[in-house]
PDB file of N, CA and C in Angstrom:
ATOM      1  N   UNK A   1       4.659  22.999   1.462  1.00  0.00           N
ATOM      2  CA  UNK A   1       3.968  22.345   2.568  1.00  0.00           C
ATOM      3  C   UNK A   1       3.380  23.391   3.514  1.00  0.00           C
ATOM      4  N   UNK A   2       4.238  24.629   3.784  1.00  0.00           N
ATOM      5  CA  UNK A   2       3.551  25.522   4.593  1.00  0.00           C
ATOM      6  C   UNK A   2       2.336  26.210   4.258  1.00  0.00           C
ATOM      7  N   UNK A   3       2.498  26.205   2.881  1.00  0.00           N
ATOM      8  CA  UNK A   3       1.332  27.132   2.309  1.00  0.00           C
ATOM      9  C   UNK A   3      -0.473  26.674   2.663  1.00  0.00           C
ATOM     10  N   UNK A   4      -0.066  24.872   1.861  1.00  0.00           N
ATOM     11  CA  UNK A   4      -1.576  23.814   2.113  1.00  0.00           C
ATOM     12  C   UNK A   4      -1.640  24.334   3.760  1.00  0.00           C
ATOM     13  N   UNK A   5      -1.102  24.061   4.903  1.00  0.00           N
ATOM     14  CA  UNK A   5      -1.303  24.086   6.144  1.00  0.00           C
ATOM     15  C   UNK A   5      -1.792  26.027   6.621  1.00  0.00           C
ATOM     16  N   UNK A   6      -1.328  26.621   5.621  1.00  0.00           N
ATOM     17  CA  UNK A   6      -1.821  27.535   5.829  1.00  0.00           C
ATOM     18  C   UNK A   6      -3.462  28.013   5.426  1.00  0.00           C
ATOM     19  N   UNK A   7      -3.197  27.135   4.689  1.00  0.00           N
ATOM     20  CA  UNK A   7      -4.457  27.221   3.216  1.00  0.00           C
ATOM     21  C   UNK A   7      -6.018  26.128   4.091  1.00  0.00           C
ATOM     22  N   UNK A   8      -5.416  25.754   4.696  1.00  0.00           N
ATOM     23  CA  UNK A   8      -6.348  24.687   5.262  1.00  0.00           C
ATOM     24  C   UNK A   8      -6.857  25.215   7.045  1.00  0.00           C
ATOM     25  N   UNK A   9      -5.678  25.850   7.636  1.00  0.00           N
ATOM     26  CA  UNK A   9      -5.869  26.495   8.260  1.00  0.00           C
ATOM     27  C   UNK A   9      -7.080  27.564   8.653  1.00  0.00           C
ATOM     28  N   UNK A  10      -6.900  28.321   7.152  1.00  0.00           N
ATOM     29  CA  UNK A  10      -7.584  29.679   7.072  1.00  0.00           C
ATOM     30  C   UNK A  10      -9.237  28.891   6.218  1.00  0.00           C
ATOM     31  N   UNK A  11      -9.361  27.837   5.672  1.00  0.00           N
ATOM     32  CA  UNK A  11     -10.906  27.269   5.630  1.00  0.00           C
ATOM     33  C   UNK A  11     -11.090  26.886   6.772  1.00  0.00           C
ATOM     34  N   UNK A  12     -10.132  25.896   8.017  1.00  0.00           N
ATOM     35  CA  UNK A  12     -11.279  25.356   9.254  1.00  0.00           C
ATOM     36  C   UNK A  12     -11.696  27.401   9.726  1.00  0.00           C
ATOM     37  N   UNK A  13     -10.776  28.174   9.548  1.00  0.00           N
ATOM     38  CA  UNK A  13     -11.702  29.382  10.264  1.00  0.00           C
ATOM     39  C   UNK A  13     -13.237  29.776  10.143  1.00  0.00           C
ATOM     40  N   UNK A  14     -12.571  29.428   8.609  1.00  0.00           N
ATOM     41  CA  UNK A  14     -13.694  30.314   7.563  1.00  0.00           C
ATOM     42  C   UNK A  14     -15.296  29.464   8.646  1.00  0.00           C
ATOM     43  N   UNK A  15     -15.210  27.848   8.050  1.00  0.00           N
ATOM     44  CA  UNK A  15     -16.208  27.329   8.471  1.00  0.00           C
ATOM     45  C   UNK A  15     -16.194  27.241   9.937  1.00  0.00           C
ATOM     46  N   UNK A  16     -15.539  27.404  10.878  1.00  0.00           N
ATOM     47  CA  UNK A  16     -15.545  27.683  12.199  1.00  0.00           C
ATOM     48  C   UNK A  16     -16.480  28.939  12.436  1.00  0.00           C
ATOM     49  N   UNK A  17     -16.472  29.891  11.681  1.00  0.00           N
ATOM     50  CA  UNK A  17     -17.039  31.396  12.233  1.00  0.00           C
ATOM     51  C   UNK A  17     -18.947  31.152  11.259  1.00  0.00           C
ATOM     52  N   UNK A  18     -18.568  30.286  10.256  1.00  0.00           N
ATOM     53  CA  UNK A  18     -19.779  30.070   9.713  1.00  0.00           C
ATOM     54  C   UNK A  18     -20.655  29.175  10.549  1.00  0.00           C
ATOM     55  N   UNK A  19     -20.088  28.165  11.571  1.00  0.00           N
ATOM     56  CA  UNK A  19     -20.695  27.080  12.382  1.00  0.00           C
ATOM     57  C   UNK A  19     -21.516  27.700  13.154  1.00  0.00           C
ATOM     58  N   UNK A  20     -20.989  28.740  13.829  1.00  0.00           N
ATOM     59  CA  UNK A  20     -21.140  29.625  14.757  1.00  0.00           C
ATOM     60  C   UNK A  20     -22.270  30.093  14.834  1.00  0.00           C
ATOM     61  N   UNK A  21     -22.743  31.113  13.495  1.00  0.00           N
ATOM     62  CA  UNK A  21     -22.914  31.760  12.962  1.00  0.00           C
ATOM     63  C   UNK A  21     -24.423  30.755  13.052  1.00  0.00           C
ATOM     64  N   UNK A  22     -24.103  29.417  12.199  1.00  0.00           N
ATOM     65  CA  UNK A  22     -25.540  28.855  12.618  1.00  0.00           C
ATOM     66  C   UNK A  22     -26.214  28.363  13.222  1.00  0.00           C
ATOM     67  N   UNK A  23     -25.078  28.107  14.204  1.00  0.00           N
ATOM     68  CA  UNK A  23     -26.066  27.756  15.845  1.00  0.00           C
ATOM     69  C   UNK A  23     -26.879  28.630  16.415  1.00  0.00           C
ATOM     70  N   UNK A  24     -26.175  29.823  16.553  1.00  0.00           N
ATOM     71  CA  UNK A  24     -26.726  31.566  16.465  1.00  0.00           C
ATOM     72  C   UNK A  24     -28.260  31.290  16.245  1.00  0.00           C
ATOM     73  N   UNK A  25     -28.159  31.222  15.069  1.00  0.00           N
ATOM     74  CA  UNK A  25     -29.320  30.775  14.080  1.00  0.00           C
ATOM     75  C   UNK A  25     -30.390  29.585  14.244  1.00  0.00           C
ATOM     76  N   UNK A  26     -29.833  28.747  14.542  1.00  0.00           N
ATOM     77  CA  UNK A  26     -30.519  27.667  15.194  1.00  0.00           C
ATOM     78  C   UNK A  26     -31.148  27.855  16.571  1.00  0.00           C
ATOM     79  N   UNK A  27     -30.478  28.721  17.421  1.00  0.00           N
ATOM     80  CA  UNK A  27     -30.940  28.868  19.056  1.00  0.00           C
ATOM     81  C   UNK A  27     -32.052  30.412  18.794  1.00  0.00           C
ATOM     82  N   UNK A  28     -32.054  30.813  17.843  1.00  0.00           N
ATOM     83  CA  UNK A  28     -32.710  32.269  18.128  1.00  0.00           C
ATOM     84  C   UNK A  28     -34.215  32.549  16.986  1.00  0.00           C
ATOM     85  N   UNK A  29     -34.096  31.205  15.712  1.00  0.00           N
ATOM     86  CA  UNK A  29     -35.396  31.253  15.515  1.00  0.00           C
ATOM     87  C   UNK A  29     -36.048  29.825  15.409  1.00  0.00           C
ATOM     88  N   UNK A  30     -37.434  29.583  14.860  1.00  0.00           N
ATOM     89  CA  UNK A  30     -37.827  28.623  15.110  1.00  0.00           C
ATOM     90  C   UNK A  30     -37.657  27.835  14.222  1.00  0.00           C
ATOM     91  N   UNK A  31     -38.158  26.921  14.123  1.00  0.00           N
ATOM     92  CA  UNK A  31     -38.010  25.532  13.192  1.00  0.00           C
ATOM     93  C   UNK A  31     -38.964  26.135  11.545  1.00  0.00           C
ATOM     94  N   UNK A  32     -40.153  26.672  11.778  1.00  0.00           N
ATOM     95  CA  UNK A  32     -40.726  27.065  11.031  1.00  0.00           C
ATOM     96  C   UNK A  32     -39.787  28.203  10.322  1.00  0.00           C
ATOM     97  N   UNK A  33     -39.523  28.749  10.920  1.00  0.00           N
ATOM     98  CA  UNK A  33     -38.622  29.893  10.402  1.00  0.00           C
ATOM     99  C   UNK A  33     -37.538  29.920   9.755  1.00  0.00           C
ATOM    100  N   UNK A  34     -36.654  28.678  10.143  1.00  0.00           N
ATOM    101  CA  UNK A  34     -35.730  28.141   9.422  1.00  0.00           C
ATOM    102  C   UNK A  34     -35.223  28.638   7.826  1.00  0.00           C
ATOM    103  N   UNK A  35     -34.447  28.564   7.060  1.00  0.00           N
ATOM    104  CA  UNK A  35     -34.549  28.045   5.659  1.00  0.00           C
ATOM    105  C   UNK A  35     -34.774  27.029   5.279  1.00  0.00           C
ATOM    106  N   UNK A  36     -35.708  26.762   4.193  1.00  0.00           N
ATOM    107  CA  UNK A  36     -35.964  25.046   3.997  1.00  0.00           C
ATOM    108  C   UNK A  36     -34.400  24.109   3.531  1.00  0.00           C
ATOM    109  N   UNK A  37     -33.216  24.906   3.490  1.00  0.00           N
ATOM    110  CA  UNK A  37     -32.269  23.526   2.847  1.00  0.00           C
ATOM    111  C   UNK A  37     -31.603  23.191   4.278  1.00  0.00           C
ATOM    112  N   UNK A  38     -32.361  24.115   5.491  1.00  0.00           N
ATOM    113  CA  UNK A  38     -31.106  23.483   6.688  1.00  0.00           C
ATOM    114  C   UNK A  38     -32.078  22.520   7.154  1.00  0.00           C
ATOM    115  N   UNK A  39     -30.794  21.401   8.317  1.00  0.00           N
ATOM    116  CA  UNK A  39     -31.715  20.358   8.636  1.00  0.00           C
ATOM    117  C   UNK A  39     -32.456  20.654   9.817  1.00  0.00           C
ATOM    118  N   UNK A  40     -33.445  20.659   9.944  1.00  0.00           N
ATOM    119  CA  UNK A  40     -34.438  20.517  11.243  1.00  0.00           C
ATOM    120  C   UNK A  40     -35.510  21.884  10.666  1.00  0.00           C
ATOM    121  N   UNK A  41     -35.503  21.925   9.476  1.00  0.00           N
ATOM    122  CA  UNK A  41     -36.968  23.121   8.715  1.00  0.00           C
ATOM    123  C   UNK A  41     -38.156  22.053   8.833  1.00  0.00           C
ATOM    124  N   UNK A  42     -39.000  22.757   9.445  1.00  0.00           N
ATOM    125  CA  UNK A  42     -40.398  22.045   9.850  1.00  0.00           C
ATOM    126  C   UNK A  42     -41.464  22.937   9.912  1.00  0.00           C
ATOM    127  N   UNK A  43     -42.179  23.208   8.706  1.00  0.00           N
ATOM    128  CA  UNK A  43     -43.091  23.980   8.523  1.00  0.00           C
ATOM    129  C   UNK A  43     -44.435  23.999   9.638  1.00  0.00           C
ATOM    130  N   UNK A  44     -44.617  25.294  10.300  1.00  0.00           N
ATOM    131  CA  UNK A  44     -46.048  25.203  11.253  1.00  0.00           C
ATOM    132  C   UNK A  44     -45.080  24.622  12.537  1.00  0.00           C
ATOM    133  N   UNK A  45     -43.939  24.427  12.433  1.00  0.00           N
ATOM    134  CA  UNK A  45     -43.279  24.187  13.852  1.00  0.00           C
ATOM    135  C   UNK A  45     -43.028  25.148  14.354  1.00  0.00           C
ATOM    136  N   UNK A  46     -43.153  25.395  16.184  1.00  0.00           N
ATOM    137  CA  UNK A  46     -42.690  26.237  17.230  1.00  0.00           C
ATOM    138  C   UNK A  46     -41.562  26.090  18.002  1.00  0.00           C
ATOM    139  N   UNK A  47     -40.925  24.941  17.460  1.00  0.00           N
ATOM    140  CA  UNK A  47     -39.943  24.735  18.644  1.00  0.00           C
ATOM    141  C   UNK A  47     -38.768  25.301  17.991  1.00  0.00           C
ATOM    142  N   UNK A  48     -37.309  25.826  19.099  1.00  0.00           N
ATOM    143  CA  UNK A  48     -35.902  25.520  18.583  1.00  0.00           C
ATOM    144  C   UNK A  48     -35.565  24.489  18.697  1.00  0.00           C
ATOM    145  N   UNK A  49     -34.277  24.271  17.457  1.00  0.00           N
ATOM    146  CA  UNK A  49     -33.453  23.100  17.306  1.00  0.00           C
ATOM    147  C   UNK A  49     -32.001  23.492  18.491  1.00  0.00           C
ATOM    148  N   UNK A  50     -32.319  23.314  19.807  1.00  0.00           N
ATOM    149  CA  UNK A  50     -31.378  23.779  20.596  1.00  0.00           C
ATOM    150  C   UNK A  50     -29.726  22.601  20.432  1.00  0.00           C
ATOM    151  N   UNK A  51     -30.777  21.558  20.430  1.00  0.00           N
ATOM    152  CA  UNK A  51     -29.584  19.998  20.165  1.00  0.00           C
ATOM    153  C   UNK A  51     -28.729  20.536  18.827  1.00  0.00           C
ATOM    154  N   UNK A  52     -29.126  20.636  17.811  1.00  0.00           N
ATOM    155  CA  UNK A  52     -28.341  21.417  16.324  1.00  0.00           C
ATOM    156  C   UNK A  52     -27.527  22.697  16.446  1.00  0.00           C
ATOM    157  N   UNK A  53     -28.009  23.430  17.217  1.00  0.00           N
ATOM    158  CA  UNK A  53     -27.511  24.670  17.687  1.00  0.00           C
ATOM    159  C   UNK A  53     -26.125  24.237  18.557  1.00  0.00           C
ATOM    160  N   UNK A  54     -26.326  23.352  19.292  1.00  0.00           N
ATOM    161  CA  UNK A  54     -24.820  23.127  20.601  1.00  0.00           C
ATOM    162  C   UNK A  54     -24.486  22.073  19.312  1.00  0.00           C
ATOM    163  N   UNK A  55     -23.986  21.612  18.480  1.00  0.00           N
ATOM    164  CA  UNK A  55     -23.517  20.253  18.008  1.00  0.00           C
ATOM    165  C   UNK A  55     -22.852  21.768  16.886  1.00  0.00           C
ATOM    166  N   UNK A  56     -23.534  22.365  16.065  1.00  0.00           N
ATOM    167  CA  UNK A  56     -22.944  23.209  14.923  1.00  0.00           C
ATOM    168  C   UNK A  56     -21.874  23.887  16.049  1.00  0.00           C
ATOM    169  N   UNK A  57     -22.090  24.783  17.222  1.00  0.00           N
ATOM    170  CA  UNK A  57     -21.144  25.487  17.780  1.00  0.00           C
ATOM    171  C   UNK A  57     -20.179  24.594  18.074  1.00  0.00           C
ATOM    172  N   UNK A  58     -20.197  23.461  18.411  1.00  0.00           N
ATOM    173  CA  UNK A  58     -18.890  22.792  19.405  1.00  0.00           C
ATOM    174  C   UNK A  58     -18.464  22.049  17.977  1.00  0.00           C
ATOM    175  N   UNK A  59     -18.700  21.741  17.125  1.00  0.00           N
ATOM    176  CA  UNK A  59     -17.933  21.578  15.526  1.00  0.00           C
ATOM    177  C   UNK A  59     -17.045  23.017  15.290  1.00  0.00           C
ATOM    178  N   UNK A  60     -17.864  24.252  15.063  1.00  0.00           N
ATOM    179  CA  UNK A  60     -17.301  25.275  15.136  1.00  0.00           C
ATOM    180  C   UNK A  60     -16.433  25.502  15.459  1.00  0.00           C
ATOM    181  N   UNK A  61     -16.326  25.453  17.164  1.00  0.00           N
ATOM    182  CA  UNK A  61     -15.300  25.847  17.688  1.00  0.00           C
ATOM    183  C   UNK A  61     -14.246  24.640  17.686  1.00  0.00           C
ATOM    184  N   UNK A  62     -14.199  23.897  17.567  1.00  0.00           N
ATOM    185  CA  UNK A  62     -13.211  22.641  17.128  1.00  0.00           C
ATOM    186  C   UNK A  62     -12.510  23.071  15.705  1.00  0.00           C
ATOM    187  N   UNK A  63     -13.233  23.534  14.994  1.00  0.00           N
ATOM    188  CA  UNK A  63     -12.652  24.344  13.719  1.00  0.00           C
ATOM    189  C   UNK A  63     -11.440  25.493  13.951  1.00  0.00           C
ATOM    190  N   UNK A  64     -12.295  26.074  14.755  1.00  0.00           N
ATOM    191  CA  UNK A  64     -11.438  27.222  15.440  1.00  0.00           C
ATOM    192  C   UNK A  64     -10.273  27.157  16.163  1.00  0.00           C
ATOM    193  N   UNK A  65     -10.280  25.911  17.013  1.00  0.00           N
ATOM    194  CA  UNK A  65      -9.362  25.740  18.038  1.00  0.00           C
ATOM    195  C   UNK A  65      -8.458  25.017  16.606  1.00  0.00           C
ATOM    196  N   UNK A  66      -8.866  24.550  15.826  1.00  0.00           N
ATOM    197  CA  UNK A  66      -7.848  23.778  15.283  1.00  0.00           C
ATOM    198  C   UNK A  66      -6.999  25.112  13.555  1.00  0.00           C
ATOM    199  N   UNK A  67      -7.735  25.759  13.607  1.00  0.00           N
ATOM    200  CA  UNK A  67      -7.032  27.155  13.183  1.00  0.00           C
ATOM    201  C   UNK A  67      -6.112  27.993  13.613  1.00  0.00           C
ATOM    202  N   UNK A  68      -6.648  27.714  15.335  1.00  0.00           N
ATOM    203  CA  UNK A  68      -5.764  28.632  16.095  1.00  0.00           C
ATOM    204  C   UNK A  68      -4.318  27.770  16.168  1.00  0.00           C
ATOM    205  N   UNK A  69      -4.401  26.995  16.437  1.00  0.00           N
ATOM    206  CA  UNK A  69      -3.140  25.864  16.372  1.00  0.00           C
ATOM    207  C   UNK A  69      -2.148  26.011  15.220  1.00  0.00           C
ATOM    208  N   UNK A  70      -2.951  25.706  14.146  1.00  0.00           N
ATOM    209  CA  UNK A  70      -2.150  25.418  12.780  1.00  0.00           C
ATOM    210  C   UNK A  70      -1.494  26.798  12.673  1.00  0.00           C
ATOM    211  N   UNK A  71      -2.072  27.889  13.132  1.00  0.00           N
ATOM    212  CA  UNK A  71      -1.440  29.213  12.905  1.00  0.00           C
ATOM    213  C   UNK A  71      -0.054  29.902  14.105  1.00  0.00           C
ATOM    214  N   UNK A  72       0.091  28.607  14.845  1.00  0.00           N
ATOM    215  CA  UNK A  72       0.960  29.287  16.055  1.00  0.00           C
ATOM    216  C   UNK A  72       2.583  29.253  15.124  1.00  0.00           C
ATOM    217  N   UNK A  73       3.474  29.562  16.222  1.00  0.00           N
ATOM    218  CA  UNK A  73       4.603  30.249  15.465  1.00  0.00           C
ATOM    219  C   UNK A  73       5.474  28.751  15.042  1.00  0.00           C
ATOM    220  N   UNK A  74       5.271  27.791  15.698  1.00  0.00           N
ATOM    221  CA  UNK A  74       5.718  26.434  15.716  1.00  0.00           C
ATOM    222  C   UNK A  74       7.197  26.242  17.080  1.00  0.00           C
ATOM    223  N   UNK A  75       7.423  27.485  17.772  1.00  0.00           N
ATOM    224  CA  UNK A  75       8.454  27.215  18.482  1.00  0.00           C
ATOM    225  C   UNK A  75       7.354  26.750  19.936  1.00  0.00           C
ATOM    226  N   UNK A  76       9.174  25.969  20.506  1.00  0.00           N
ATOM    227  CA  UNK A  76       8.236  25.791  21.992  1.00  0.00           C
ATOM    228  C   UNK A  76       8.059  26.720  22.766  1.00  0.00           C
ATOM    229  N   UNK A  77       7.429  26.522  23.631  1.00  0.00           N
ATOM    230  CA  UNK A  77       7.097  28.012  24.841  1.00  0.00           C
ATOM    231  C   UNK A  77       8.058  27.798  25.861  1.00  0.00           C
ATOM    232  N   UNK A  78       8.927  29.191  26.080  1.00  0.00           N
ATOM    233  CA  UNK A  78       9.830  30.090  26.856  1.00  0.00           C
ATOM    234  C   UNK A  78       9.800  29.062  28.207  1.00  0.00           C
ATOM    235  N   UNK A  79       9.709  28.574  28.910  1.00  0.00           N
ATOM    236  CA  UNK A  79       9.964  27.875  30.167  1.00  0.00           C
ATOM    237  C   UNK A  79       9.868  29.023  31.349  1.00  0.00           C
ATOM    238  N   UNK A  80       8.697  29.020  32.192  1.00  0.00           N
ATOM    239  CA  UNK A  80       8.882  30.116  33.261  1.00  0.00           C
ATOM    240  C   UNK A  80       9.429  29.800  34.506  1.00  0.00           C
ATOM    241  N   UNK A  81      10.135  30.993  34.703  1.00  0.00           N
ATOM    242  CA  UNK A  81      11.074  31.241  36.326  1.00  0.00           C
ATOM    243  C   UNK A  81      12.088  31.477  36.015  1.00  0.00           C
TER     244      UNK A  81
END
């Protein structure tokens, strides 16, 4: 059981750092510029896909946050004072 949770863990990263990676991508070239298999490629277009860009990052990082989790030690936290 630890292993799958580990195993599943270490893919939301994978695609967490890849989400990232294409919002990046989405906010910094244009629509024309795109690759044709992502969604919002629009040949002779000038605009960014800024809406695709914030929706891939905040998936992303939901990936991430949920990596970071699955990977904690599983004890509770120390109680301060």
């Amino acid at each position: 059981m630890k292993s799958n949770s580990r195993a599943l863990a270490a893919l939301a990263a994978i695609v967490g750092v890849l989400l990232v990676i294409l919002a990046v991508v989405y906010w910094v070239r244009t629509a024309d510029a795109l690759p044709g298999w992502l969604p919002g490629h629009d040949q002779g277009s000038t605009h960014h896909h800024v809406k695709h860009g914030i929706a891939a990052f905040f998936v992303g990082a939901a990936c991430l946050v949920y990596a970071w989790f699955q990977t904690g030690s599983g004890r509770p936290g120390r109680p301060t004072g």
